[in-house]
Protein backbone atom coordinates (compact mmCIF):
# COMPACT_ATOMS: atom_id res chain seq x y z
CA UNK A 1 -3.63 4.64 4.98
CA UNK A 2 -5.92 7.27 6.66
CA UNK A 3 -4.61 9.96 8.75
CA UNK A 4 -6.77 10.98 11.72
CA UNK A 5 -7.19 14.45 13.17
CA UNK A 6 -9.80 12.67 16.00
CA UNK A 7 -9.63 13.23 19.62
CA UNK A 8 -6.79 10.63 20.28
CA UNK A 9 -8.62 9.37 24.28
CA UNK A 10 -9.15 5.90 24.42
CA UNK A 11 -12.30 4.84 24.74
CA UNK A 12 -13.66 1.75 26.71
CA UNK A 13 -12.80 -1.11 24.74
CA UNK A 14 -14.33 -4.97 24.28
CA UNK A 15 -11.34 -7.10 24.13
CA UNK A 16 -13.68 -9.43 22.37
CA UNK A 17 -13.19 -7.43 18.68
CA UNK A 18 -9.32 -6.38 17.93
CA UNK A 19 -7.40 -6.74 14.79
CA UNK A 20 -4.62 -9.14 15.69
CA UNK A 21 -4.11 -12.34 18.22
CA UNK A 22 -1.44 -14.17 19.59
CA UNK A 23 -0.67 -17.93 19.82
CA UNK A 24 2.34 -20.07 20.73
CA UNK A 25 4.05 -22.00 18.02
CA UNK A 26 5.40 -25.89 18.90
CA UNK A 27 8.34 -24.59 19.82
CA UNK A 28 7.47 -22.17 22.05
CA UNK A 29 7.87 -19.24 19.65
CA UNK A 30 4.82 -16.51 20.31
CA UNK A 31 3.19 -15.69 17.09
CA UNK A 32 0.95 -12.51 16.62
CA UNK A 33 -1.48 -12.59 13.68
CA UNK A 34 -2.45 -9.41 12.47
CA UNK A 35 -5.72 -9.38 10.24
CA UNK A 36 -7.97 -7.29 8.36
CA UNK A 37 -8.16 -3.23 8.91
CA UNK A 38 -6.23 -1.69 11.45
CA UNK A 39 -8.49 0.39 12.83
CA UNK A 40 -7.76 3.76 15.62
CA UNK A 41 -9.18 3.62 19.10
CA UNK A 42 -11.09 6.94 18.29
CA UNK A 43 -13.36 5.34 15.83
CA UNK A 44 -14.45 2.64 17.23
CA UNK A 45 -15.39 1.78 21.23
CA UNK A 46 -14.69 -2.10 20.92
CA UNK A 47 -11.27 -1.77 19.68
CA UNK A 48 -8.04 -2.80 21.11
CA UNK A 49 -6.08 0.32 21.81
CA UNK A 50 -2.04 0.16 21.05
CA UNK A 51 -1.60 0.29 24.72
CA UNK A 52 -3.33 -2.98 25.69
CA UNK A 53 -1.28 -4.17 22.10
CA UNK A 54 1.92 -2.85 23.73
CA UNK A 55 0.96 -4.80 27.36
CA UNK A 56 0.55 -8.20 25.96
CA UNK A 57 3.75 -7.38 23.20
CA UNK A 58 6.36 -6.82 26.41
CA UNK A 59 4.25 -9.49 28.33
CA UNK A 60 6.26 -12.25 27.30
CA UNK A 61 9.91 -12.41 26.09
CA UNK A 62 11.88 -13.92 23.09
CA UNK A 63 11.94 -13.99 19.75
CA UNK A 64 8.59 -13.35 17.76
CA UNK A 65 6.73 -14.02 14.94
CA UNK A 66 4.41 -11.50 13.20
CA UNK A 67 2.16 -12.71 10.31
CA UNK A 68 0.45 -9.98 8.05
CA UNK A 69 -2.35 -9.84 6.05
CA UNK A 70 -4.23 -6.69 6.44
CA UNK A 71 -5.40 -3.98 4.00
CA UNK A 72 -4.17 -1.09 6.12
CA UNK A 73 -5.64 1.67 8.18
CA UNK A 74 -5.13 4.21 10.20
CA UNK A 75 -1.75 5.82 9.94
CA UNK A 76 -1.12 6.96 14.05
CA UNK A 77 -2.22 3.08 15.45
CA UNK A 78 0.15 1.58 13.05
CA UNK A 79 2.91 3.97 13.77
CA UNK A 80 2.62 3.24 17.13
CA UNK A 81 2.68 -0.38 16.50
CA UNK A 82 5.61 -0.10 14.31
CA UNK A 83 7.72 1.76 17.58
CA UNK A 84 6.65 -1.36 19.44
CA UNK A 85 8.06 -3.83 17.85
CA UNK A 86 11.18 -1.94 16.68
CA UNK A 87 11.75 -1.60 20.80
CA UNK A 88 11.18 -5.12 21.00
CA UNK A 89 14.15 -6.21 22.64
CA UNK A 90 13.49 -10.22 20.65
CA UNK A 91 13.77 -10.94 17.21
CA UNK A 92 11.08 -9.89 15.11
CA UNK A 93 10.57 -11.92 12.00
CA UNK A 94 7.31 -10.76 9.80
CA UNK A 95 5.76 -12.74 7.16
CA UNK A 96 3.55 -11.49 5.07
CA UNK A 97 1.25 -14.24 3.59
CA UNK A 98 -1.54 -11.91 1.94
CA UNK A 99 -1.10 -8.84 1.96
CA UNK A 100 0.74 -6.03 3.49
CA UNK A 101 -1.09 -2.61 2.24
CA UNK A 102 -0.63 0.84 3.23
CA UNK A 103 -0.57 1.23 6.98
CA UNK A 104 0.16 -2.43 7.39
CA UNK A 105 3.23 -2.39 4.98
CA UNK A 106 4.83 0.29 7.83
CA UNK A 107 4.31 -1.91 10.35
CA UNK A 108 5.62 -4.66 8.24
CA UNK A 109 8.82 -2.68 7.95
CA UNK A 110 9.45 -3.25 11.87
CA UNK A 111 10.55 -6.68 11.64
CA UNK A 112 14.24 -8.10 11.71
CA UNK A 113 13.44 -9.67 8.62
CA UNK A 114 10.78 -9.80 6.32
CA UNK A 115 9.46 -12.51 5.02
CA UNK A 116 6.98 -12.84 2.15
CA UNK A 117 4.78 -15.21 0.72
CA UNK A 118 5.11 -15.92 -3.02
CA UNK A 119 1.64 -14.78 -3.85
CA UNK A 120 1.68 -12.32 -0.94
CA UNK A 121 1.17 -8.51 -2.10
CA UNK A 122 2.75 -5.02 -0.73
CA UNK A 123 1.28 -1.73 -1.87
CA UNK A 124 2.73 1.83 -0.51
CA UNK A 125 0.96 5.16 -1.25
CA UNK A 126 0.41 8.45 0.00
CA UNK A 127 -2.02 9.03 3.56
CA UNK A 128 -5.28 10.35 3.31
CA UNK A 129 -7.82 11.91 5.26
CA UNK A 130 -11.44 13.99 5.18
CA UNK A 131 -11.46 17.72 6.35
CA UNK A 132 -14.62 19.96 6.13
CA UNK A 133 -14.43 23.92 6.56
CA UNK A 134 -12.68 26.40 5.04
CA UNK A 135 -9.74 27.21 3.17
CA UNK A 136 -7.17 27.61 6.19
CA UNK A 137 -8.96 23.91 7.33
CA UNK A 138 -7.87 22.64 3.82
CA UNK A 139 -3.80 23.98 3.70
CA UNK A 140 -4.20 22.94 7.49
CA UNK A 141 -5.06 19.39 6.33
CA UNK A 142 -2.95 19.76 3.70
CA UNK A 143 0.48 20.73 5.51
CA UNK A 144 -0.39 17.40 8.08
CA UNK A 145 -0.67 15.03 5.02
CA UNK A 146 3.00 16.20 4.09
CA UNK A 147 4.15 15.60 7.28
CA UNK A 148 2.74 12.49 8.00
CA UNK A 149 4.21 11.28 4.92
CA UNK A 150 7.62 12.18 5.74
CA UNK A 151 7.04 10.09 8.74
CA UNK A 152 5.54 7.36 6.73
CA UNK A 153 9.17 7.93 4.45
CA UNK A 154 11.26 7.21 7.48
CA UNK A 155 10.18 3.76 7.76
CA UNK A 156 10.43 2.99 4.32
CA UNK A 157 14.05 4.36 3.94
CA UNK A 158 15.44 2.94 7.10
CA UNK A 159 14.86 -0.90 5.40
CA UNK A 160 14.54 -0.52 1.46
CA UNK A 161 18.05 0.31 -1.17
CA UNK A 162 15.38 3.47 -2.36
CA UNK A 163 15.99 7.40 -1.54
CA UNK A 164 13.20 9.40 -0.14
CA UNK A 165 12.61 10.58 -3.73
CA UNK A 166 12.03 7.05 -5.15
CA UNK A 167 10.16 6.31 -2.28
CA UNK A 168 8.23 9.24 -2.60
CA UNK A 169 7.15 9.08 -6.41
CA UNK A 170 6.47 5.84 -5.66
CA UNK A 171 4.18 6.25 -2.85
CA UNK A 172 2.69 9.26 -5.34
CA UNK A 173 1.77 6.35 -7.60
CA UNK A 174 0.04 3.87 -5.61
CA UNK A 175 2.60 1.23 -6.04
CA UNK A 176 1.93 -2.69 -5.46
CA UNK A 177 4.67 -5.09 -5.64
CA UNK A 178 5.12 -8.39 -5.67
CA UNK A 179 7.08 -10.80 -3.30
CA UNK A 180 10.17 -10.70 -6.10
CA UNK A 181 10.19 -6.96 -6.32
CA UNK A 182 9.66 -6.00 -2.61
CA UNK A 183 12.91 -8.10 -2.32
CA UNK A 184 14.65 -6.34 -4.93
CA UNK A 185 13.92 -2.92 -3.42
CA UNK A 186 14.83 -3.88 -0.09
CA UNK A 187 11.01 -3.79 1.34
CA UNK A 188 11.40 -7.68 1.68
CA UNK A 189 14.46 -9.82 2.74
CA UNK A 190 13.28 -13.40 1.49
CA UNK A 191 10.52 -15.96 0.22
CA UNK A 192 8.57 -18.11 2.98
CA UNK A 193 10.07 -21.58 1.98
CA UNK A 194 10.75 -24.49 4.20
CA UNK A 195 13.70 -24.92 4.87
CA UNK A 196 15.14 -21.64 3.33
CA UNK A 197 13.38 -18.66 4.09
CA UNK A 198 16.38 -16.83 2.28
CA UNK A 199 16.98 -18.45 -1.00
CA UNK A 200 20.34 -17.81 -2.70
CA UNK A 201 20.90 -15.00 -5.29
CA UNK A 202 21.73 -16.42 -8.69
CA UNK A 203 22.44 -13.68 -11.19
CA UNK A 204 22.57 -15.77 -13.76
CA UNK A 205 18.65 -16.85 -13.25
CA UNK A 206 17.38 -13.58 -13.20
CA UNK A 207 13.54 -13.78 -11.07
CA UNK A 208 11.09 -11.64 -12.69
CA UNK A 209 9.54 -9.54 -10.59
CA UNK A 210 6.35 -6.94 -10.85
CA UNK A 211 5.04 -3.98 -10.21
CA UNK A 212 1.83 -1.96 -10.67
CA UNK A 213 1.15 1.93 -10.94
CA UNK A 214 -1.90 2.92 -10.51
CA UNK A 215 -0.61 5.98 -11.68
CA UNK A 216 1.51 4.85 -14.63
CA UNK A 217 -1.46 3.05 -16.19
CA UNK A 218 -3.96 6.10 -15.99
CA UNK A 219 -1.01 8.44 -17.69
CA UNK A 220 -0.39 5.49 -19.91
CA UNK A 221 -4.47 5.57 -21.12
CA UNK A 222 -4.80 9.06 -21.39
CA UNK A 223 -1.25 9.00 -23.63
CA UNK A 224 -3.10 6.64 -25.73
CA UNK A 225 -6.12 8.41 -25.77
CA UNK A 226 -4.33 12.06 -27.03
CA UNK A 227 -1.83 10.57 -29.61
CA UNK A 228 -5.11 8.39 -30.75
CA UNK A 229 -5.90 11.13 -33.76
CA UNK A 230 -9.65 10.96 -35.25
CA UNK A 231 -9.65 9.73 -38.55
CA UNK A 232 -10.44 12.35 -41.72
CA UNK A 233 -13.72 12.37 -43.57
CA UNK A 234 -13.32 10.64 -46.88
CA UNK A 235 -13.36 12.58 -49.71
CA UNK A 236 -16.83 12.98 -51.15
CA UNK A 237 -17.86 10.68 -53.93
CA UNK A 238 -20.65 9.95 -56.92
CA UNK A 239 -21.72 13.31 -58.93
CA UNK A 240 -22.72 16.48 -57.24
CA UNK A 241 -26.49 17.86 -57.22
CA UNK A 242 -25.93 20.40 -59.77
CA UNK A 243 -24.13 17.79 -62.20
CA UNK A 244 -27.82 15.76 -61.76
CA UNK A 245 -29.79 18.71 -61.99
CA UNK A 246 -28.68 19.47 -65.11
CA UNK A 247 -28.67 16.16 -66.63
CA UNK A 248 -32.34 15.98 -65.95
CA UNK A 249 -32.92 19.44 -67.30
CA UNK A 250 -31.14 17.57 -70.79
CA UNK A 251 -33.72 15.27 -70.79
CA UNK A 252 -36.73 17.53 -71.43
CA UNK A 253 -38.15 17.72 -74.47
């Protein structure tokens, strides 16, 4: 997720480009699709801001649906998104069917429950941004990275069985999870089945579940690459110069 340090004014926007729509299910239900990159108002002029998001949210009433498959974006639009939907006074129920990375997975923590897909994705890591100048610009960048994380932390702790730390080395590492092991953290509540969106636990049919580290496999390759010792010359073989030398000196008449 990027971190901005733009001039937050909206600009004049073109409702015809934004990163999510609404419909109405058959039974009434409003449904918001969020797609693809979630992008600030600053960057863009034909973006949706989060206050035209926030007008057509509280428009309507009832419970909602929020499907998510987005790659993430910036960090202060989704944040804001987030707030909206946690003061939604209707259910929220998000289902992830794709994916649900970086920025997106905060606003994916908003919902009442969370729903994912069993091919759907989540991946958590730490913001990021670009800062040019000197070195007070850098620790200046630096000190707003840390505290845009601990924001970022809040959201994660408030819904998943993980303490900041855990969520915090695990941000560190660039984690992606699967449906099974969102669930088992407590980033998830369920599958997306018909019929039983919340299927029952059964201890004694363990689900596997997986996770990636971007981290852990880098620190894994360069383990293998320093224990990886080179392998010693052979010892020499056949006779040595001198041995020749002389044997051809034996042969003169």
């Amino acid at each position: 997720m990027t971190a901005t340090r733009a001039d937050p004014t909206p600009k004049t926007l073109n409702s015809a480009r934004r990163f999510w729509d609404y419909t109405t299910a058959p039974d009434g239900k409003r449904v918001l699709e969020l797609r693809g990159p979630i992008a600030p108002e600053s960057w863009f002029g034909d973006e949706t801001t989060p206050a035209a998001f926030r007008d057509e949210l509280f428009s309507g009433n009832g419970d909602i649906i929020v499907w998510i498959n987005s790659p993430g974006g910036d960090v202060i639009a989704a944040a804001e998104i987030y707030s909206m939907l946690m003061d939604y006074p209707g259910h929220v129920t998000v289902k992830i069917d794709g994916l649900a990375a970086s920025a997106a997975s905060v606003i994916a923590m908003a919902g009442s429950e969370v729903l994912m897909s069993p091919v759907a994705m989540l991946m958590i890591h730490n913001p990021m941004t670009a800062a040019i100048g000197d070195s007070d610009e850098m620790l200046r960048a630096i000190n707003m990275l840390a505290e845009v994380k601990e924001s970022i932390l809040n959201a994660y702790e408030l819904r998943s069985h993980l303490t900041r730390t855990e969520l915090s080395e695990l941000m560190d590492a660039e984690t992606w999870m699967d449906a099974n092991k969102a669930i088992e953290l407590g980033f998830a509540d369920g599958l997306i089945s018909p019929g039983s969106p919340f299927p029952a636990a059964q201890p004694d049919k363990p689900v596997a579940a997986m996770v990636f580290s971007r981290r852990a496999v880098t620190n894994s390759l360069l383990d293998a690459i320093s224990q990886k010792q080179p392998e010693p010359d052979p010892p020499p073989t056949g006779r040595a110069v001198s041995d020749l030398l002389s044997a051809l000196d034996s042969l003169k008449p």
